[in-house]
N, C-alpha and C. Protein backbone atom coordinates (compact mmCIF):
# COMPACT_ATOMS: atom_id res chain seq x y z
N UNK A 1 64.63 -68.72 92.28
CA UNK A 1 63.36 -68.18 91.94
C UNK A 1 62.45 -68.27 93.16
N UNK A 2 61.56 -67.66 93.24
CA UNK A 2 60.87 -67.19 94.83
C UNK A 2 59.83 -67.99 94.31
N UNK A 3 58.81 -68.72 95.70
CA UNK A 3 57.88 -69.09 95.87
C UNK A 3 56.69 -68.11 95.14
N UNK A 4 55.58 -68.15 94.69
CA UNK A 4 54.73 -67.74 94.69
C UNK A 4 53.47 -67.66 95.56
N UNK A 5 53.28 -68.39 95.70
CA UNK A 5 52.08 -69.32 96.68
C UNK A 5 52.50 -69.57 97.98
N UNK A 6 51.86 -69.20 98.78
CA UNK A 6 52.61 -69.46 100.58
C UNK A 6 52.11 -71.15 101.11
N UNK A 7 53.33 -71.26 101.91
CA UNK A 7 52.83 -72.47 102.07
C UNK A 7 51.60 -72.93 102.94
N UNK A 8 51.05 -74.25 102.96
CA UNK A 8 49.67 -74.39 103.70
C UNK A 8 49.84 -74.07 105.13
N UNK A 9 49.19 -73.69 105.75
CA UNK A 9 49.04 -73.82 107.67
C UNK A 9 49.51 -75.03 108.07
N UNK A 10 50.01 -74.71 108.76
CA UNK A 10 50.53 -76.85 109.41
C UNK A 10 49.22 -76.69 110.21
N UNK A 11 48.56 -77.90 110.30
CA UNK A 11 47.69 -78.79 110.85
C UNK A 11 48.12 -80.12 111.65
N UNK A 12 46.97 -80.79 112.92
CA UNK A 12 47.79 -81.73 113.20
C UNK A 12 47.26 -82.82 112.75
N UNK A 13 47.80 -84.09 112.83
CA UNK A 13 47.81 -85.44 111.65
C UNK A 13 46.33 -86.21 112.18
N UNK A 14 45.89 -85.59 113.36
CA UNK A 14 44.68 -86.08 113.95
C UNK A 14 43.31 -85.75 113.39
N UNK A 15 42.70 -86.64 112.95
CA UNK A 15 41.12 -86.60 112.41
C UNK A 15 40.09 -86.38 113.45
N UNK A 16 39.20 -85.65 113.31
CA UNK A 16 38.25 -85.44 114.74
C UNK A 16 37.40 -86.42 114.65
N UNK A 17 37.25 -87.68 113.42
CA UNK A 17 36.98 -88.43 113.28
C UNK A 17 37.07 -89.95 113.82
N UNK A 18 38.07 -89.60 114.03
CA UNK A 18 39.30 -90.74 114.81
C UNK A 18 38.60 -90.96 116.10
N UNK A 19 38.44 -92.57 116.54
CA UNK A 19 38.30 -92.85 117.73
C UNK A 19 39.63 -93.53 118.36
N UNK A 20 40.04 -92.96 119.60
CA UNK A 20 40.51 -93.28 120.44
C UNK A 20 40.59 -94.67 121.03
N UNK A 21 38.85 -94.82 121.01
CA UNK A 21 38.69 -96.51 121.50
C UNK A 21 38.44 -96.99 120.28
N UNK A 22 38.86 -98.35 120.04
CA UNK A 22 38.44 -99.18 118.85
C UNK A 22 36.79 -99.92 119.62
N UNK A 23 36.71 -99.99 120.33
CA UNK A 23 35.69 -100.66 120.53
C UNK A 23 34.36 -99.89 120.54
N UNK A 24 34.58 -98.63 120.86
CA UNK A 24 33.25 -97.77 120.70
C UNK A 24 33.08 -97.80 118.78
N UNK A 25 34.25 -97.44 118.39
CA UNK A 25 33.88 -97.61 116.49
C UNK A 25 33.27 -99.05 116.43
N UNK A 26 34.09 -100.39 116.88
CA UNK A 26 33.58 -101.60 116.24
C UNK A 26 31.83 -101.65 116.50
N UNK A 27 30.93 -100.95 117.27
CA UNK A 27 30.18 -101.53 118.40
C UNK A 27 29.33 -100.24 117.41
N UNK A 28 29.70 -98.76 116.79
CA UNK A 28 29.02 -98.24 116.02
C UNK A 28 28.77 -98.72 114.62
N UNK A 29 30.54 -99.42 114.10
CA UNK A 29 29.89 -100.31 112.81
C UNK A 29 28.98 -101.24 113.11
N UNK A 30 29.04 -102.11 113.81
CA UNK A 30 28.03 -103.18 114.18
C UNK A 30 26.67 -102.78 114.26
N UNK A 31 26.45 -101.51 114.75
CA UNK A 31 25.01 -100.98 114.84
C UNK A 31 24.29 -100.18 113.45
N UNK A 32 25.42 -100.01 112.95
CA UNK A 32 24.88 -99.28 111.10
C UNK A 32 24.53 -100.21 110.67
N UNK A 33 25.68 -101.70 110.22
CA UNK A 33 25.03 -102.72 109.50
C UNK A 33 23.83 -103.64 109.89
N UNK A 34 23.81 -103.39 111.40
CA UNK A 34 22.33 -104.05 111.79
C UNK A 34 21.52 -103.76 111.09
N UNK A 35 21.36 -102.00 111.37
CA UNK A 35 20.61 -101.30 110.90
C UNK A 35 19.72 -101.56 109.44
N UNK A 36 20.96 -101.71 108.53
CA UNK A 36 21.17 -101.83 107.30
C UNK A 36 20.33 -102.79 106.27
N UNK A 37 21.77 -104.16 107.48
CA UNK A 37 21.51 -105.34 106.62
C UNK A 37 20.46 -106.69 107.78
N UNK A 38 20.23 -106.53 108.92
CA UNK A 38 19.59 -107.28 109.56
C UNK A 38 17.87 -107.35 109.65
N UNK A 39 17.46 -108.40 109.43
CA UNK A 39 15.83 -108.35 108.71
C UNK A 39 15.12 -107.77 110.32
N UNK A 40 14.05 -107.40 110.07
CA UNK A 40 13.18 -106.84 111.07
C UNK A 40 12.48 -108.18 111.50
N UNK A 41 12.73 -109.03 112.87
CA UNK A 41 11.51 -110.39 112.92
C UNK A 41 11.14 -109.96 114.29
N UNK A 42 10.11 -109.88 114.19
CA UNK A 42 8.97 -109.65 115.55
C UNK A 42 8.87 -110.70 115.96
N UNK A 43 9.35 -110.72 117.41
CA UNK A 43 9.24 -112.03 118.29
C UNK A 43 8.16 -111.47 119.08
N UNK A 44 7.64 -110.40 119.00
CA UNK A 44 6.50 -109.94 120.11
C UNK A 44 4.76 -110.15 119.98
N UNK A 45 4.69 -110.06 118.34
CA UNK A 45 3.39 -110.12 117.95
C UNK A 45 3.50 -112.21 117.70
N UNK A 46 2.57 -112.46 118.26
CA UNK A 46 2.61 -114.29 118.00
C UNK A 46 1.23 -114.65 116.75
N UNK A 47 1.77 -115.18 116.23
CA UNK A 47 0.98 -115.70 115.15
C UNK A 47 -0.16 -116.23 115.16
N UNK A 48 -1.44 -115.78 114.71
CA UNK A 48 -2.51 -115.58 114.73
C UNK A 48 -3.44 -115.92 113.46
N UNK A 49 -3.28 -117.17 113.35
CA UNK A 49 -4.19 -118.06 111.50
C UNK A 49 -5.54 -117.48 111.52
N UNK A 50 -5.64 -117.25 110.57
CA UNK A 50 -7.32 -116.66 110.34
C UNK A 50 -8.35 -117.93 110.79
N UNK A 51 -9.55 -116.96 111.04
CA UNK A 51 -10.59 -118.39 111.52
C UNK A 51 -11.28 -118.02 110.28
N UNK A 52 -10.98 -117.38 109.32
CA UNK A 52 -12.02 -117.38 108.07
C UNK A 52 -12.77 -119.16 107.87
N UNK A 53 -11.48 -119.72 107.63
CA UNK A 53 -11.75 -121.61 107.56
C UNK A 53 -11.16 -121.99 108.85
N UNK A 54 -12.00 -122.90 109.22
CA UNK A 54 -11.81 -123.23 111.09
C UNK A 54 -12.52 -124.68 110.87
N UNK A 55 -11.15 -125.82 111.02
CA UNK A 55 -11.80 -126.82 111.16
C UNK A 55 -11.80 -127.19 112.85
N UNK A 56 -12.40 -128.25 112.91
CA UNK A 56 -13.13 -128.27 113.72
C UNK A 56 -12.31 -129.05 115.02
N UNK A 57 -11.94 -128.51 115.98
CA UNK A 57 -11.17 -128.82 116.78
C UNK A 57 -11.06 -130.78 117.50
N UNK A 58 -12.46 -130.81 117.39
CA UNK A 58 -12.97 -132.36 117.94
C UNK A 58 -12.46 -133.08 117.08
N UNK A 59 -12.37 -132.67 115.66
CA UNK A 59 -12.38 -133.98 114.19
C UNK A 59 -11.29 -134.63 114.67
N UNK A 60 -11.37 -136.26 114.28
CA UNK A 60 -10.17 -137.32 114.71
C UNK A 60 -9.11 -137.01 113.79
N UNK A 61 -7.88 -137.94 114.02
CA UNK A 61 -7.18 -137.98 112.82
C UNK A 61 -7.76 -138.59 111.54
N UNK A 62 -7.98 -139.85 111.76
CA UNK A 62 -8.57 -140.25 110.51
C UNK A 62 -9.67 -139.41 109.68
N UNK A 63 -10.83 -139.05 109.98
CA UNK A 63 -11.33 -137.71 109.19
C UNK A 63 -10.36 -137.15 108.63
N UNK A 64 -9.71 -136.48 109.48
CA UNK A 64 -8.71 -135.20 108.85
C UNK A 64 -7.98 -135.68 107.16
N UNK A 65 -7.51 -136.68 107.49
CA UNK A 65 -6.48 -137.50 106.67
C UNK A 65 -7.45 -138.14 105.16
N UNK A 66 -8.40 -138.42 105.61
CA UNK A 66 -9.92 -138.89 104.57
C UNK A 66 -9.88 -137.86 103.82
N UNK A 67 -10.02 -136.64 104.59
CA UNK A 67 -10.89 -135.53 103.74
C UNK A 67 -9.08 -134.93 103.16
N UNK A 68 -8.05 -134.63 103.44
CA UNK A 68 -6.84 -134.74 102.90
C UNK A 68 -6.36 -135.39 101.49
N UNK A 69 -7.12 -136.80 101.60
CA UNK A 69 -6.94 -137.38 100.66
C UNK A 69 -7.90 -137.71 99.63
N UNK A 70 -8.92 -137.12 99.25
CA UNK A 70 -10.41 -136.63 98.90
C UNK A 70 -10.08 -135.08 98.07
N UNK A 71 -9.56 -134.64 99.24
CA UNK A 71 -8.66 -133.37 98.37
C UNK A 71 -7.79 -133.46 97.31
N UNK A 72 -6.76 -133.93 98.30
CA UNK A 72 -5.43 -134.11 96.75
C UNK A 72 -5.81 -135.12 95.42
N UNK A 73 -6.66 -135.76 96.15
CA UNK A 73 -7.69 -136.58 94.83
C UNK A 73 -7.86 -136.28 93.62
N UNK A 74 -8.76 -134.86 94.22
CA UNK A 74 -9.46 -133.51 93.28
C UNK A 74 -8.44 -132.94 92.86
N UNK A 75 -7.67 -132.67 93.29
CA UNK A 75 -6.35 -131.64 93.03
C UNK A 75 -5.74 -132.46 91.57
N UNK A 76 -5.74 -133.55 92.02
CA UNK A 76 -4.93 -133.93 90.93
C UNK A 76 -5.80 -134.57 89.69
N UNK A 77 -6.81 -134.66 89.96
CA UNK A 77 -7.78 -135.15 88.60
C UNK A 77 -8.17 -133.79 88.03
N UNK A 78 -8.11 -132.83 89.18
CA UNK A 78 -8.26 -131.09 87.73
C UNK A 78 -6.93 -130.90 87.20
N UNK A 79 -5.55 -130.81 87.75
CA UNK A 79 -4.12 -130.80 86.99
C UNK A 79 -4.36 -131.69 86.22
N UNK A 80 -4.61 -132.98 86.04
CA UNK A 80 -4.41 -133.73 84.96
C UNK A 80 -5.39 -133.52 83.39
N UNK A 81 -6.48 -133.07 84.05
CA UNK A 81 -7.54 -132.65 83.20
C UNK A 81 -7.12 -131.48 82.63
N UNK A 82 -6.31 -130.07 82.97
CA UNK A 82 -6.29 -128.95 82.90
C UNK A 82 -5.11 -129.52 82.05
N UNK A 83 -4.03 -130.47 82.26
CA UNK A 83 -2.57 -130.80 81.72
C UNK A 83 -2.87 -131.42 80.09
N UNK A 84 -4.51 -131.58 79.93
CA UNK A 84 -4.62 -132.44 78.87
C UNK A 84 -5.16 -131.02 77.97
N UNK A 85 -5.44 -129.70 78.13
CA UNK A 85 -5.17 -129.18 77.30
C UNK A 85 -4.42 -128.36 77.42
N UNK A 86 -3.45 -128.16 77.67
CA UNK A 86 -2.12 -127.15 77.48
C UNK A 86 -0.66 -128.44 76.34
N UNK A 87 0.01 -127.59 75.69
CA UNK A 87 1.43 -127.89 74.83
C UNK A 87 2.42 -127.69 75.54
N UNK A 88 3.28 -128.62 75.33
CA UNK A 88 4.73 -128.22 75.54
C UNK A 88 4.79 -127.81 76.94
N UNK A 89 5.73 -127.12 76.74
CA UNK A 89 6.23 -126.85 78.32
C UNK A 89 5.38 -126.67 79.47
N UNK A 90 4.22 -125.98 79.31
CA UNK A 90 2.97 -125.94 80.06
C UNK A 90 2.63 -126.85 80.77
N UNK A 91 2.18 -128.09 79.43
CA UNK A 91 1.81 -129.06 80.12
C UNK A 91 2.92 -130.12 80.55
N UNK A 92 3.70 -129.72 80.88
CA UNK A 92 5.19 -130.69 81.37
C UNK A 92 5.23 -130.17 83.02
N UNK A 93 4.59 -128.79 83.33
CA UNK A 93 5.11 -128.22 84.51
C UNK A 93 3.70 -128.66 85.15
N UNK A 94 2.33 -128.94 84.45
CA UNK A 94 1.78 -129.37 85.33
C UNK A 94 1.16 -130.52 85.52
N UNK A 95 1.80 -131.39 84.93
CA UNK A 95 2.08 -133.37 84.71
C UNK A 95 2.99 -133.07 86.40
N UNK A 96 4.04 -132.06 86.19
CA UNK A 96 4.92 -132.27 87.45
C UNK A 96 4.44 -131.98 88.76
N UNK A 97 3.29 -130.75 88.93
CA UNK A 97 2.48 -130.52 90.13
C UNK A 97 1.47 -131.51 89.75
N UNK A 98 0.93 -132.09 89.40
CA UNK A 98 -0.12 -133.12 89.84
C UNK A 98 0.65 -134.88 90.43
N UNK A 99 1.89 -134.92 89.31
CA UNK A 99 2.56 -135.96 89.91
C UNK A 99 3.34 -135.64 91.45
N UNK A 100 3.12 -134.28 92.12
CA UNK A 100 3.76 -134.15 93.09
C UNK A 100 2.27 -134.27 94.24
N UNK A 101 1.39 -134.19 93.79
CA UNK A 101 0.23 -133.83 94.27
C UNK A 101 -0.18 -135.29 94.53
N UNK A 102 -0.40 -135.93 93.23
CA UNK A 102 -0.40 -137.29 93.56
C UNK A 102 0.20 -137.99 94.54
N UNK A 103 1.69 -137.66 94.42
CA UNK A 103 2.72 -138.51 95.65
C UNK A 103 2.13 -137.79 97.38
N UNK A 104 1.51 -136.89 97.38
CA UNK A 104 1.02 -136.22 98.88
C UNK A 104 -0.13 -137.68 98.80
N UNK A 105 -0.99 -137.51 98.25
CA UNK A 105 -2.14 -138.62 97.79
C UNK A 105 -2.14 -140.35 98.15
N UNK A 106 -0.55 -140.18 97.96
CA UNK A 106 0.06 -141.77 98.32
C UNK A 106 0.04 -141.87 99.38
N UNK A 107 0.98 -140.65 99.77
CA UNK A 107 1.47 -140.75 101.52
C UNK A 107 0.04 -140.68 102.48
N UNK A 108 -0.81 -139.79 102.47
CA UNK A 108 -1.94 -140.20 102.88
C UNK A 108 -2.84 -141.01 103.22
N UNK A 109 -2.66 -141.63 101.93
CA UNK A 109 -3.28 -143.30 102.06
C UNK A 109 -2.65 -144.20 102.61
N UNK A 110 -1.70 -143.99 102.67
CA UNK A 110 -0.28 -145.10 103.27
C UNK A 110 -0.82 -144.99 105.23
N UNK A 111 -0.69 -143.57 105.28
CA UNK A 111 -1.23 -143.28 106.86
C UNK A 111 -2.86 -143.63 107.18
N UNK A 112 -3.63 -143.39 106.19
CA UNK A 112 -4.37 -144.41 106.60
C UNK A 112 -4.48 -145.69 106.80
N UNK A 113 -4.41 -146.21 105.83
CA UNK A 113 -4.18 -147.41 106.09
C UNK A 113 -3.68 -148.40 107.58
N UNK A 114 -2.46 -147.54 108.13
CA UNK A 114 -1.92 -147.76 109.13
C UNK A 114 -3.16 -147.23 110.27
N UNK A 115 -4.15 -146.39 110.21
CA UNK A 115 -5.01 -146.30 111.27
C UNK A 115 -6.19 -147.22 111.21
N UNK A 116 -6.56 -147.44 110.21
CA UNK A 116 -7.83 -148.65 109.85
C UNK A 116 -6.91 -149.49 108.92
N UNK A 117 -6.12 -150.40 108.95
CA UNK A 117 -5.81 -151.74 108.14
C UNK A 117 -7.14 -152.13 107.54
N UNK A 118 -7.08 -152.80 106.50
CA UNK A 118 -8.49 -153.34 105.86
C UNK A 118 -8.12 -155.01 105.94
């Protein structure tokens, strides 16, 4: 029984796709997934804190550490106050930021201490 259909064109087994060098492909994958998957970090622009709040360059350590611990003071007598009216889970998560707030509170005082002994 006879063919119907002619057969395909021979073609050759070569892809125009195909690199020759492996190292020009490895060196183009490497540059897609940069592309891709590598985060953008600017080493050029340098970091620049707002002077909105600008303490005061002269202040000693001890100030600094006073008013630190004056802070977390406050911090943690409003969490505890704020913890006494919330239920349940609420007030469990912020028993845990004031008891973490507190422990900054410790360490503070601990470093003072070590600059003025009483």
């Amino acid at each position: 029984m006879p063919k119907i259909t002619p057969n395909p064109p021979e073609t050759d087994d070569v892809s125009p796709y195909e690199s020759n060098d492996p190292k020009k492909l490895n060196e183009a994958a490497d540059r897609a997934l940069d592309y891709y998957l590598k985060p953008v970090i600017s080493q050029d622009l340098p970091r620049k804190p707002s002077t909105l709040y600008l303490i005061a360059p002269d202040a000693n350590d001890e100030t600094l550490l006073v008013n630190a611990c004056e802070s977390l003071a406050s911090a943690s007598v409003m969490l505890s106050d704020f913890a006494g009216l919330m239920e349940g889970t609420h007030r469990n998560t912020l028993l845990g930021i004031q008891q973490v707030v507190m422990l900054g509170e410790l360490a503070v005082n601990r470093m003072l201490d070590r600059i003025d002994p009483q």
